[in-house]
C-alpha atoms as a PDB file:
ATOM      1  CA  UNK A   1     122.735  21.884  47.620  1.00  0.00           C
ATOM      2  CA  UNK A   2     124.242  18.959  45.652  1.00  0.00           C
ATOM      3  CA  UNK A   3     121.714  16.712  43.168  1.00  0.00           C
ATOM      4  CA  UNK A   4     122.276  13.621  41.095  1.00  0.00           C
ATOM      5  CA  UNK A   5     120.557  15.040  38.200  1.00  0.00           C
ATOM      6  CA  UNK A   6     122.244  12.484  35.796  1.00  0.00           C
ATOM      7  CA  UNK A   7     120.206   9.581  37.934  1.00  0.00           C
ATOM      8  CA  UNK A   8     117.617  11.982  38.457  1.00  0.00           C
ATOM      9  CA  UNK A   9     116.920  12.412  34.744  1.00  0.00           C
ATOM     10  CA  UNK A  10     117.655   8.785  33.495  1.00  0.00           C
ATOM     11  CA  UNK A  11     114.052   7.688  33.447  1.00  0.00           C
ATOM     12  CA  UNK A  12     112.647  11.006  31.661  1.00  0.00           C
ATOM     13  CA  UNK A  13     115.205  10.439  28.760  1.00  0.00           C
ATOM     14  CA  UNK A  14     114.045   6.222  28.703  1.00  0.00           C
ATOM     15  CA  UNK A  15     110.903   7.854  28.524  1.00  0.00           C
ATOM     16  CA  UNK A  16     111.401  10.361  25.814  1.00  0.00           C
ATOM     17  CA  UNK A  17     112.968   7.378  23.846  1.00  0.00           C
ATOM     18  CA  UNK A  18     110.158   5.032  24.021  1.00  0.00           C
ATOM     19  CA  UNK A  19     107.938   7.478  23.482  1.00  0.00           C
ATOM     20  CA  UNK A  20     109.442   8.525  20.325  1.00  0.00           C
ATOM     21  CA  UNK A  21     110.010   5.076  19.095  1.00  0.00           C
ATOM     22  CA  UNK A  22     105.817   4.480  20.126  1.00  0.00           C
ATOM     23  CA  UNK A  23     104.673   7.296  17.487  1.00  0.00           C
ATOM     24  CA  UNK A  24     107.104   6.856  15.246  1.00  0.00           C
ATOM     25  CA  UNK A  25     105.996   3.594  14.729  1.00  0.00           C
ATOM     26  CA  UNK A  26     102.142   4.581  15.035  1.00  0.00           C
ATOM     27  CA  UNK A  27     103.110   6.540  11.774  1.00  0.00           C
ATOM     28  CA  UNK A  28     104.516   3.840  10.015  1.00  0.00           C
ATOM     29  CA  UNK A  29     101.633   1.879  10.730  1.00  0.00           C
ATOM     30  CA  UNK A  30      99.360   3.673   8.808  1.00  0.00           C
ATOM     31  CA  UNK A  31     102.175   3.898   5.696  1.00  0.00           C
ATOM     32  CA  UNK A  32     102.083   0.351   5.758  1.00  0.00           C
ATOM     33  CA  UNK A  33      98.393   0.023   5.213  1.00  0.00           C
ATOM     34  CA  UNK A  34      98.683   3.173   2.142  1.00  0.00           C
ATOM     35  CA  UNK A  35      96.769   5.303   4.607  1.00  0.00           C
ATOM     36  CA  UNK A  36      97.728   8.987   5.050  1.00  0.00           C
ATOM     37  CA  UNK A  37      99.526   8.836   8.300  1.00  0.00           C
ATOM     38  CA  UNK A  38      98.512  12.029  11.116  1.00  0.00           C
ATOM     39  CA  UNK A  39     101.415  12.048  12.403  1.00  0.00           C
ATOM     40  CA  UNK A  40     104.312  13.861  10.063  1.00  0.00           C
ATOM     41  CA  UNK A  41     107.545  13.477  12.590  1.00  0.00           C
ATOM     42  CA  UNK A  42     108.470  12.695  15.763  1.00  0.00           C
ATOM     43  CA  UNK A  43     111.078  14.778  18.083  1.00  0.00           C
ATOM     44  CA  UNK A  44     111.272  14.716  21.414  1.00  0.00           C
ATOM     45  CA  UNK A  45     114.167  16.177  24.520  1.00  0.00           C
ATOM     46  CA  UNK A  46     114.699  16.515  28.437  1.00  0.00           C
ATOM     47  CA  UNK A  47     114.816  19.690  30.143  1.00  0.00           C
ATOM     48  CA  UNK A  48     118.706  20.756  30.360  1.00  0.00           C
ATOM     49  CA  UNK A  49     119.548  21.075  34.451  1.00  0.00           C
ATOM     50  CA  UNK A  50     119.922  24.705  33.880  1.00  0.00           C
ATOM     51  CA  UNK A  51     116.540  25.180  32.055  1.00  0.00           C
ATOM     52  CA  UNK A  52     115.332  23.245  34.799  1.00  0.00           C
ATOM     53  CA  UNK A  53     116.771  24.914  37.314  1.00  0.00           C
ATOM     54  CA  UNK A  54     115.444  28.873  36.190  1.00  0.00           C
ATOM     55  CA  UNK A  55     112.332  27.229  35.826  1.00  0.00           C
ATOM     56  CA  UNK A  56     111.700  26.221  39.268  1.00  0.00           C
ATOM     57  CA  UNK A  57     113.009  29.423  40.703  1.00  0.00           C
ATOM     58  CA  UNK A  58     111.047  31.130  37.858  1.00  0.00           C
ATOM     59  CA  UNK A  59     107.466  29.074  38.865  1.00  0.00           C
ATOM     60  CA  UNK A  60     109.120  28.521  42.743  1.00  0.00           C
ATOM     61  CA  UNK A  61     109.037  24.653  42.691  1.00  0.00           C
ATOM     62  CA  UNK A  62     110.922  23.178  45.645  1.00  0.00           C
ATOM     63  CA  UNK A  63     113.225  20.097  44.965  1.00  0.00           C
ATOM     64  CA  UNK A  64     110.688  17.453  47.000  1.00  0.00           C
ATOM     65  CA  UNK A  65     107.560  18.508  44.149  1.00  0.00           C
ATOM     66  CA  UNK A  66     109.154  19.124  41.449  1.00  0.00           C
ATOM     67  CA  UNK A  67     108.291  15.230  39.610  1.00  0.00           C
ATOM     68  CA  UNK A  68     104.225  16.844  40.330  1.00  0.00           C
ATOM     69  CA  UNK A  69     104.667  19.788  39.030  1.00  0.00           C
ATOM     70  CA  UNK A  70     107.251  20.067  36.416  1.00  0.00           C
ATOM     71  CA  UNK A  71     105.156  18.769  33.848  1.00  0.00           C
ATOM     72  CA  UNK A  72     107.288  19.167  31.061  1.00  0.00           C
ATOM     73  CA  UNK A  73     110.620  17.788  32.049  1.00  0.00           C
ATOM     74  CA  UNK A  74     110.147  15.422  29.305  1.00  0.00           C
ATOM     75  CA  UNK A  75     108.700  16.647  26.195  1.00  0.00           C
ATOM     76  CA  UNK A  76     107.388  15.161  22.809  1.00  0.00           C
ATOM     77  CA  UNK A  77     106.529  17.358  19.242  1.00  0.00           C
ATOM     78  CA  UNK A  78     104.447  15.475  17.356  1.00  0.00           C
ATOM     79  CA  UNK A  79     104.461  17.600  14.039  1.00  0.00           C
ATOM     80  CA  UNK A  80     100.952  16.983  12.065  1.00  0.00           C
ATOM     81  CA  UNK A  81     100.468  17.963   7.534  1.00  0.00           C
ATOM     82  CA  UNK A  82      96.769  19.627   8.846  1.00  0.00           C
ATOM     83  CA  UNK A  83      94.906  20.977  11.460  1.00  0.00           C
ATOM     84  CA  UNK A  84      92.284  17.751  11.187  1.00  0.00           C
ATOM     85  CA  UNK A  85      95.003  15.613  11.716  1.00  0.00           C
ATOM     86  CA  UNK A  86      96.247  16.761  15.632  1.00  0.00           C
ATOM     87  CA  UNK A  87      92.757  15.833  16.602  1.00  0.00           C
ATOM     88  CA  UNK A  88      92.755  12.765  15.123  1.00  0.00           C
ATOM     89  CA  UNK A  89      96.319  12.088  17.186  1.00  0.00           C
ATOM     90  CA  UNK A  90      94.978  13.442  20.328  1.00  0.00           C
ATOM     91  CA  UNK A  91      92.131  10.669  20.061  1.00  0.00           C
ATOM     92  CA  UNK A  92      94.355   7.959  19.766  1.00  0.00           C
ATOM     93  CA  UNK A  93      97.083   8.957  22.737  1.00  0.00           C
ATOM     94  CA  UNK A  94      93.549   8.871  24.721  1.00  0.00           C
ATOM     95  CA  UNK A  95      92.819   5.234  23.174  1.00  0.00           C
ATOM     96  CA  UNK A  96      96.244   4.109  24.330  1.00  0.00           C
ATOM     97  CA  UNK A  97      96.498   1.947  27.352  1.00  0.00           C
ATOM     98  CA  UNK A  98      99.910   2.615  28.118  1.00  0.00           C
ATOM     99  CA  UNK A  99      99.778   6.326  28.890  1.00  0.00           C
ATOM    100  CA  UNK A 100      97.385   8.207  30.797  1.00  0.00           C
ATOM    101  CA  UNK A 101      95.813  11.582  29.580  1.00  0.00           C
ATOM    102  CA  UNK A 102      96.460  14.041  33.063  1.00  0.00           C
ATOM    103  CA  UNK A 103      95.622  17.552  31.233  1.00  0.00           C
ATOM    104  CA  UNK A 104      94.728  19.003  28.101  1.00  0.00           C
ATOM    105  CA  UNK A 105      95.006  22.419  26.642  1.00  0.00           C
ATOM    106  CA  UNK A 106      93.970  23.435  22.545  1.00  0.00           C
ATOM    107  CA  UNK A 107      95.980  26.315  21.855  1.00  0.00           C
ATOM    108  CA  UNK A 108      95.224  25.441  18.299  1.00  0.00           C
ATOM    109  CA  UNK A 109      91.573  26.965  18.546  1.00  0.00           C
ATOM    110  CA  UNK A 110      92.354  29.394  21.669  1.00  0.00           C
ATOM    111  CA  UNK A 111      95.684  30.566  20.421  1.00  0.00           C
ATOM    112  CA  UNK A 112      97.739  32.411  23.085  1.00  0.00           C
ATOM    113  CA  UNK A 113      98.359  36.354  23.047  1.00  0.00           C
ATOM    114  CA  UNK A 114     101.409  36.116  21.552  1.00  0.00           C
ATOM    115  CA  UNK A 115      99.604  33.985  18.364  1.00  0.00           C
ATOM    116  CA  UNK A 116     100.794  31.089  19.518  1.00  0.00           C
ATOM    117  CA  UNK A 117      99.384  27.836  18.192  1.00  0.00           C
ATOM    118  CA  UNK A 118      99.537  23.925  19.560  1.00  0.00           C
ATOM    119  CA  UNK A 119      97.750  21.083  21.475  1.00  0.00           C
ATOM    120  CA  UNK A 120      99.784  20.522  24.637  1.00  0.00           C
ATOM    121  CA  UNK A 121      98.710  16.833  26.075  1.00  0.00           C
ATOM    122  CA  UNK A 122     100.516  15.912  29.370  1.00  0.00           C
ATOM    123  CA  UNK A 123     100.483  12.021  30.104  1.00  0.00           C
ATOM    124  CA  UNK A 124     101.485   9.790  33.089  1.00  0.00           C
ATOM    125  CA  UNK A 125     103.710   7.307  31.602  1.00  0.00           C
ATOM    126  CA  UNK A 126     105.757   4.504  33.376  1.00  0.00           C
ATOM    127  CA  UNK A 127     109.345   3.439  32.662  1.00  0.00           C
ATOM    128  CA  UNK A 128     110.679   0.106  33.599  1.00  0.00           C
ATOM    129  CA  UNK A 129     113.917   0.541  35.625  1.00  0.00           C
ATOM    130  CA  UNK A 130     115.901  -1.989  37.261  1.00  0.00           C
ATOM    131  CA  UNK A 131     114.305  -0.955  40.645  1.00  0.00           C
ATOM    132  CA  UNK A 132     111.014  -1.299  39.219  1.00  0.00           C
ATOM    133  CA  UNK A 133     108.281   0.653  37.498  1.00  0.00           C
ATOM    134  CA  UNK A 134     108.487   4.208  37.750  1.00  0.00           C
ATOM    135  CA  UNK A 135     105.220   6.875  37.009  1.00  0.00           C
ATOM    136  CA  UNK A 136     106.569   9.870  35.214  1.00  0.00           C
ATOM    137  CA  UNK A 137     104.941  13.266  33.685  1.00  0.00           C
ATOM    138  CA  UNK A 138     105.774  13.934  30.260  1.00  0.00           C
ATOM    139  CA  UNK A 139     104.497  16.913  27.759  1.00  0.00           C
ATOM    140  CA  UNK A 140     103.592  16.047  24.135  1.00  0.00           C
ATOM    141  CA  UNK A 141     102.875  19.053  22.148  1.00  0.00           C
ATOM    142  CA  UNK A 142     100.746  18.390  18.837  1.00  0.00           C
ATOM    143  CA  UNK A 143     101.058  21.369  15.927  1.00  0.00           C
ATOM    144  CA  UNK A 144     100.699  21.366  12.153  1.00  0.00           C
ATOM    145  CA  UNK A 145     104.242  22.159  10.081  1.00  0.00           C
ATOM    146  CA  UNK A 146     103.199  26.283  10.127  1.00  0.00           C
ATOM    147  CA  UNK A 147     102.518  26.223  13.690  1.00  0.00           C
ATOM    148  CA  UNK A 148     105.756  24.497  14.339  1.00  0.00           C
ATOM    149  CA  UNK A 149     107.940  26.861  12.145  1.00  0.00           C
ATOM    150  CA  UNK A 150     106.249  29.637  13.850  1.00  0.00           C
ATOM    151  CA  UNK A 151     106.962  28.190  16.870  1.00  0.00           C
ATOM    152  CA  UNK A 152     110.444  27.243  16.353  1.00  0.00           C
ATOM    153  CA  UNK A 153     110.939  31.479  15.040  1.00  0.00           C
ATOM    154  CA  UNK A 154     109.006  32.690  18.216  1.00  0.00           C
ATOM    155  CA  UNK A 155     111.093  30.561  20.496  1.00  0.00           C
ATOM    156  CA  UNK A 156     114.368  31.489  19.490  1.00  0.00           C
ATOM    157  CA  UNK A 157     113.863  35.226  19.622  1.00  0.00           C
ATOM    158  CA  UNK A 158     112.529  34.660  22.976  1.00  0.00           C
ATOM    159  CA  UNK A 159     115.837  33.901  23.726  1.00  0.00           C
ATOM    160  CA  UNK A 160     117.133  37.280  22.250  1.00  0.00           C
ATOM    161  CA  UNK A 161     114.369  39.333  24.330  1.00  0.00           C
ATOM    162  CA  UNK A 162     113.706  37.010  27.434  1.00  0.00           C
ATOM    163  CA  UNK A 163     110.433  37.754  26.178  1.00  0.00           C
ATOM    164  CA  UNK A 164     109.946  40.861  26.396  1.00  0.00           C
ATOM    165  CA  UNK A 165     109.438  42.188  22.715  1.00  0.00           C
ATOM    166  CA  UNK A 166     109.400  45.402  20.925  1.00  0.00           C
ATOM    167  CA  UNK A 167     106.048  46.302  20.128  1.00  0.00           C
ATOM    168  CA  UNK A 168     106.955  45.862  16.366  1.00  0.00           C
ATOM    169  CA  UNK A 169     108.163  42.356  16.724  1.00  0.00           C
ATOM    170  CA  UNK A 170     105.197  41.335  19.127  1.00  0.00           C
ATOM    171  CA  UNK A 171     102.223  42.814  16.293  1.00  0.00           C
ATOM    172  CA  UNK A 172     104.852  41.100  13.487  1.00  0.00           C
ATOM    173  CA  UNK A 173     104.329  37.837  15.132  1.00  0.00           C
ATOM    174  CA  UNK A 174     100.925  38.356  15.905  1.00  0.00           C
ATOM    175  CA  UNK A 175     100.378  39.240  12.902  1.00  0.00           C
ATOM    176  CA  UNK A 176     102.631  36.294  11.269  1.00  0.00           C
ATOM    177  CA  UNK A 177     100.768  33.751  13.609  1.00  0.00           C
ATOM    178  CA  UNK A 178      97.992  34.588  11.375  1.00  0.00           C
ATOM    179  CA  UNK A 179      99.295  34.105   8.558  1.00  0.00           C
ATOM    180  CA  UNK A 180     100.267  30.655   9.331  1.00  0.00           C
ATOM    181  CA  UNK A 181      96.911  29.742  10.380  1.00  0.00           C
ATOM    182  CA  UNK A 182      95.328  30.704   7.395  1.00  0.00           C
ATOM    183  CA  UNK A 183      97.298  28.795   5.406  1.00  0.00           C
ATOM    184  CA  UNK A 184      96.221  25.944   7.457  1.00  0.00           C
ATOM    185  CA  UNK A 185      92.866  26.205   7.224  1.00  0.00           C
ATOM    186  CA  UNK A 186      93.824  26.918   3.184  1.00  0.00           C
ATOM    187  CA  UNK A 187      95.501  23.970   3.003  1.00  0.00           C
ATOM    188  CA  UNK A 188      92.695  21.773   4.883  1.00  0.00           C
ATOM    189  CA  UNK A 189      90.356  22.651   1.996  1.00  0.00           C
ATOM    190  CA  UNK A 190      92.769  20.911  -0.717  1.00  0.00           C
ATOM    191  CA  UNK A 191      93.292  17.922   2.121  1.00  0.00           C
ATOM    192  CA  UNK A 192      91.954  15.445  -0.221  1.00  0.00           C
ATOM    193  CA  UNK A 193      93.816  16.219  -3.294  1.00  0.00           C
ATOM    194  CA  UNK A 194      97.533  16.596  -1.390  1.00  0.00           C
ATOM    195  CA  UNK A 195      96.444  13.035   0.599  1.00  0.00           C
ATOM    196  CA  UNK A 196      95.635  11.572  -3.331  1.00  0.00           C
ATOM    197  CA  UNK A 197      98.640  12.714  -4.910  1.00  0.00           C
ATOM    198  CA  UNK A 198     100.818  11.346  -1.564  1.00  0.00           C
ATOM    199  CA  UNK A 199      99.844   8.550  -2.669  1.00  0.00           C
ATOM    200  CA  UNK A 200     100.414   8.173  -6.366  1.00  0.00           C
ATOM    201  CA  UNK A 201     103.776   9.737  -5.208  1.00  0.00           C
ATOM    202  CA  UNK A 202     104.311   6.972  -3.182  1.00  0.00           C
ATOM    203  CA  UNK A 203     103.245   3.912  -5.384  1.00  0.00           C
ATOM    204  CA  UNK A 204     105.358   5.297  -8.132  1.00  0.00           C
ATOM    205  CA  UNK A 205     108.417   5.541  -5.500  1.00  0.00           C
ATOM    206  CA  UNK A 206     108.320   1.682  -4.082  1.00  0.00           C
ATOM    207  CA  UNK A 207     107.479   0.912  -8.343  1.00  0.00           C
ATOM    208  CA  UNK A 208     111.267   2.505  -8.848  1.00  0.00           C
ATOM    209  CA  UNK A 209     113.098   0.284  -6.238  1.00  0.00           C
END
């Protein structure tokens, strides 16, 4: 069966651009006023066809559902300096009145088996095309900068062992997963000090332009 995924995925990458423009600017915001900003960087993608395509004979998603229940065609990374601060970002996607909060699940405090660690958001959000406005599902995930390097680690050696890992790589990233949360919850305790000296960093930057 032929598919026009180029006009099929045209709003999802409008959408990942937007939205990546939206929090990006959200951070900046709070730079602006010398506040420390939740929100560290932005990245965001669109499923490739053939990552698309495994999926939905992975999950067995027909063509005519798969807008419903595809969730994470298009997907955001919102990378956070603490654990504090993905809550605080998750409250304000829920304040916003241009996306809609559809489903919600804190890996951060129920971490998966594997040790993974994240808050995955997924949000209607509507793209204006030249046909009109267009409702579309799109993932944000929300992790500190040690959940996101474990992440980034985990998910390429997925690749290696379609995830199926040697014991002694599974209880090593276990085991590292760990690790990275600690330091988290390490670095929460000297949040106020790092936030302070962001900010003499910063005055004494703008003071040398």
């Amino acid at each position: 069966m032929n598919y026009d995924w180029d006009n099929f995925l045209w709003p999802y990458e409008e959408a990942v651009r937007e939205l990546k423009v939206k929090f990006r600017s959200l951070r900046q915001s709070f730079l602006k006023k010398g506040e420390h900003s939740p929100i560290e960087f932005v990245v965001g993608r669109v499923k490739t066809v053939d990552s698309i395509k495994e999926k939905m004979k992975r999950r067995v998603i027909s063509f005519d559902v798969i807008e419903t229940d595809m969730q994470d065609i298009a997907g955001i990374r919102i990378v956070c300096q603490f654990v504090d601060d993905i809550y605080k970002v998750v409250d304000l996607i829920h304040t916003r009145a241009d996306m809609e909060v559809i489903e919600e699940r804190d890996y951060v405090k129920n971490a998966k088996p594997s040790g993974y660690r994240s808050y995955h958001m997924v949000i209607s959000y509507t793209v204006y095309l030249p046909t009109g406005p267009k409702k579309l599902l799109a993932e944000i995930q929300i992790r500190t900068l040690a959940m996101n390097f474990w992440a980034t680690v985990e998910h390429t050696l997925n690749y290696k062992y379609q995830g199926s890992y040697p014991k002694d790589i599974s209880e090593r990233l276990k085991s590292t997963a760990e690790t990275a949360y600690k330091l988290d919850e390490e670095m929460s305790l000297i949040k106020d000090e790092v936030q302070e000296a962001q900010k003499v960093f910063t005055k004494n930057k703008g003071k040398e332009k």
